[in-house]
Protein backbone atom coordinates (compact mmCIF):
# COMPACT_ATOMS: atom_id res chain seq x y z
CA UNK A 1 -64.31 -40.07 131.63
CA UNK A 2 -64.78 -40.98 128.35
CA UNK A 3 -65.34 -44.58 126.79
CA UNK A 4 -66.60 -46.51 123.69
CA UNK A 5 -68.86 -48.89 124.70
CA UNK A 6 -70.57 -51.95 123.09
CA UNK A 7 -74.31 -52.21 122.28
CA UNK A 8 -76.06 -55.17 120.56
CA UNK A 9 -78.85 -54.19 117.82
CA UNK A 10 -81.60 -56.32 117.47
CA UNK A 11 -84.23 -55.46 114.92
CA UNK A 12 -87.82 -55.99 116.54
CA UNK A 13 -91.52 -55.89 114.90
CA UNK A 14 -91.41 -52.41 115.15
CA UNK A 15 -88.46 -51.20 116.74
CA UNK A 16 -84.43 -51.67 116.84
CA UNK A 17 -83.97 -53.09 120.44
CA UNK A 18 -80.44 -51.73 121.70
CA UNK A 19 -78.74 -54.10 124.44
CA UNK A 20 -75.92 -52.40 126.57
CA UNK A 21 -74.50 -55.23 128.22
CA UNK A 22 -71.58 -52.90 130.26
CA UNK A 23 -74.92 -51.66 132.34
CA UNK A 24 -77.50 -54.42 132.22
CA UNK A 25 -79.98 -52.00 130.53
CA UNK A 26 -81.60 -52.07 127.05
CA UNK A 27 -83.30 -49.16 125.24
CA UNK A 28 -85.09 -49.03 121.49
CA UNK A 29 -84.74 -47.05 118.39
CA UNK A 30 -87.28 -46.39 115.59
CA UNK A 31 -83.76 -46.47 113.15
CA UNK A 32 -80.39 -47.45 113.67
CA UNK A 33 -79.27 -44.11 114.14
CA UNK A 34 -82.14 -43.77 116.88
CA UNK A 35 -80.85 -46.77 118.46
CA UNK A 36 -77.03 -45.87 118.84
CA UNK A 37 -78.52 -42.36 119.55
CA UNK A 38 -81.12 -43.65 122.56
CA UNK A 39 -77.95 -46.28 123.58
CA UNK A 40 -75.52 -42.95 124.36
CA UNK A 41 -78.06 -40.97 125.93
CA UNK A 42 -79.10 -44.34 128.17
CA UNK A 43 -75.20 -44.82 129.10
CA UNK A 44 -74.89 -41.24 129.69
CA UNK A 45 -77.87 -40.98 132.05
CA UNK A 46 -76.39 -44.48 133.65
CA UNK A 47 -73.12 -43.15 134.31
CA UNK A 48 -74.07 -39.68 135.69
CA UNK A 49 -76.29 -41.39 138.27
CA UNK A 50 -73.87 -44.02 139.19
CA UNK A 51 -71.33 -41.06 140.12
CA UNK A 52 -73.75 -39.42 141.61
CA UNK A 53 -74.40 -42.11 144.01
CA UNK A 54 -70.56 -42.53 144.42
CA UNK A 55 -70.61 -45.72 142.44
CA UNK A 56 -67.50 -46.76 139.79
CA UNK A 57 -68.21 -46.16 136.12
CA UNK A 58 -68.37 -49.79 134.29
CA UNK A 59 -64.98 -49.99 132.05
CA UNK A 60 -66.32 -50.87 128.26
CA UNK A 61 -66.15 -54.50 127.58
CA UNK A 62 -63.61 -55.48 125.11
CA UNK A 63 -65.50 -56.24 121.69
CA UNK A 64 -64.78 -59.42 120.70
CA UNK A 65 -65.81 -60.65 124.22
CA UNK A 66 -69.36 -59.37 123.21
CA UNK A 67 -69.19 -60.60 120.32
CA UNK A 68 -68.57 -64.21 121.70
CA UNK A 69 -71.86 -64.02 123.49
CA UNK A 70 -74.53 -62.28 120.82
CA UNK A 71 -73.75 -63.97 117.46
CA UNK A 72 -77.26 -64.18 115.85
CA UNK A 73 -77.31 -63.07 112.67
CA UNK A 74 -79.71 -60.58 112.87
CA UNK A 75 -77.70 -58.54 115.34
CA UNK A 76 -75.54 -56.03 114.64
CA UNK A 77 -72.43 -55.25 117.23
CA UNK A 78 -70.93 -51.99 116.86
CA UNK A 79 -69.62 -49.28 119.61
CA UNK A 80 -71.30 -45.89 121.03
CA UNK A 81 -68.65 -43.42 122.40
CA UNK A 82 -69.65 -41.50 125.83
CA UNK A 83 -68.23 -38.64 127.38
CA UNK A 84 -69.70 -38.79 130.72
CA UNK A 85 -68.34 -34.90 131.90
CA UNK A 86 -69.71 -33.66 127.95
CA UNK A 87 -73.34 -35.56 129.01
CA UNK A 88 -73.61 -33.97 133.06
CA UNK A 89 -72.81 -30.60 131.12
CA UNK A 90 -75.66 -30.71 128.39
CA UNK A 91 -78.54 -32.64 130.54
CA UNK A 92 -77.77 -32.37 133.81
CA UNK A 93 -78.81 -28.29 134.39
CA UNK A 94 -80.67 -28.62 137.11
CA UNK A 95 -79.99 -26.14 139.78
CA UNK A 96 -78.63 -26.86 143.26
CA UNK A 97 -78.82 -24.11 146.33
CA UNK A 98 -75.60 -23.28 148.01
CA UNK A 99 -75.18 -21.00 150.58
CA UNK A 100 -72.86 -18.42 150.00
CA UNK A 101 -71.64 -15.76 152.54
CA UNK A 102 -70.61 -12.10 151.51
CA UNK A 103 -69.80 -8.85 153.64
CA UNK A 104 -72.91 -7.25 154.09
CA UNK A 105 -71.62 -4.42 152.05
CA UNK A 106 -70.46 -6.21 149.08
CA UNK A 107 -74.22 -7.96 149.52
CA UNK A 108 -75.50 -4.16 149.64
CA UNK A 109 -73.34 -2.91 146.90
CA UNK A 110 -74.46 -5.40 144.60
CA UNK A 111 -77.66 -5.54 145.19
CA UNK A 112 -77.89 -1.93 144.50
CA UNK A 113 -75.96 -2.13 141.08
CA UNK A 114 -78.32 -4.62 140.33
CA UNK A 115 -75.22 -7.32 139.75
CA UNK A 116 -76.98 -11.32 139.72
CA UNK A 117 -74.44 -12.47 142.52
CA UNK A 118 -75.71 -16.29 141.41
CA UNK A 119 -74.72 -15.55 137.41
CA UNK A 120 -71.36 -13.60 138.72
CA UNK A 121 -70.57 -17.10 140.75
CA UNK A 122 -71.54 -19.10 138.23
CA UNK A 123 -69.51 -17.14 136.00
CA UNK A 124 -66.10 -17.19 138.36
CA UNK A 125 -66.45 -21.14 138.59
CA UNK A 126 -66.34 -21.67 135.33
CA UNK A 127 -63.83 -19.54 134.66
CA UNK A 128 -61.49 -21.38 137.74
CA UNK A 129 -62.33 -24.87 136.05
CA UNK A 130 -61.89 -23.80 132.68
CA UNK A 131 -65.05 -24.83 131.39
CA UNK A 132 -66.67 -22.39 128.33
């Protein structure tokens, strides 16, 4: 899933203070670009483990309804774009054990060809799915 969600920038004493309303989390920024940086990577690290837990992705808010409710004028309103599948796929790499049976010879054969059966199934997946 993809979206373009809004975030609220707030210039602090030292930092940019990033609201993300759609979540009910904030994160900072030494720069703008930090911010909106720091707000995607917070999103994307929200979303992943609401799916994870089986929970519904927040739809973005439409933009003038956030800008309704943060109207100082020291805040600046603009959008971060997420691509939830694009964020699991750079961050999330940790590794997960499956348990995978093979004919003992195939095991055997393998093993003596020195063939990584785990890099040869990770390569066949992603193959199947399409993903590079």
């Amino acid at each position: 899933m993809k979206g373009a969600y809004p975030i609220v920038l707030t210039k602090g004493d030292k930092y940019i203070v990033v609201d993300i309303p759609d979540f009910d989390i904030n994160t900072q920024g030494e720069s703008n670009v930090d911010a909106m940086e720091m707000a995607r990577d917070a999103i994307g690290l929200c979303g992943i483990s609401m799916e994870d837990d089986h929970q519904t992705i927040p739809e973005p808010s439409d933009l003038q309804t956030i800008l309704s409710k943060y109207n100082e004028p020291d805040q600046i309103i603009t959008l971060v774009d997420v691509d939830f599948k694009e964020y699991r796929r750079k961050n999330d790499n940790r590794t997960v054990r499956r348990n995978v049976s093979l004919p003992s010879w195939l095991d055997f054969e393998a093993e003596k060809a020195g063939i990584n059966v785990s890099a040869v199934l990770q390569g066949a997946l992603k193959e199947a799915l399409n993903i590079g």
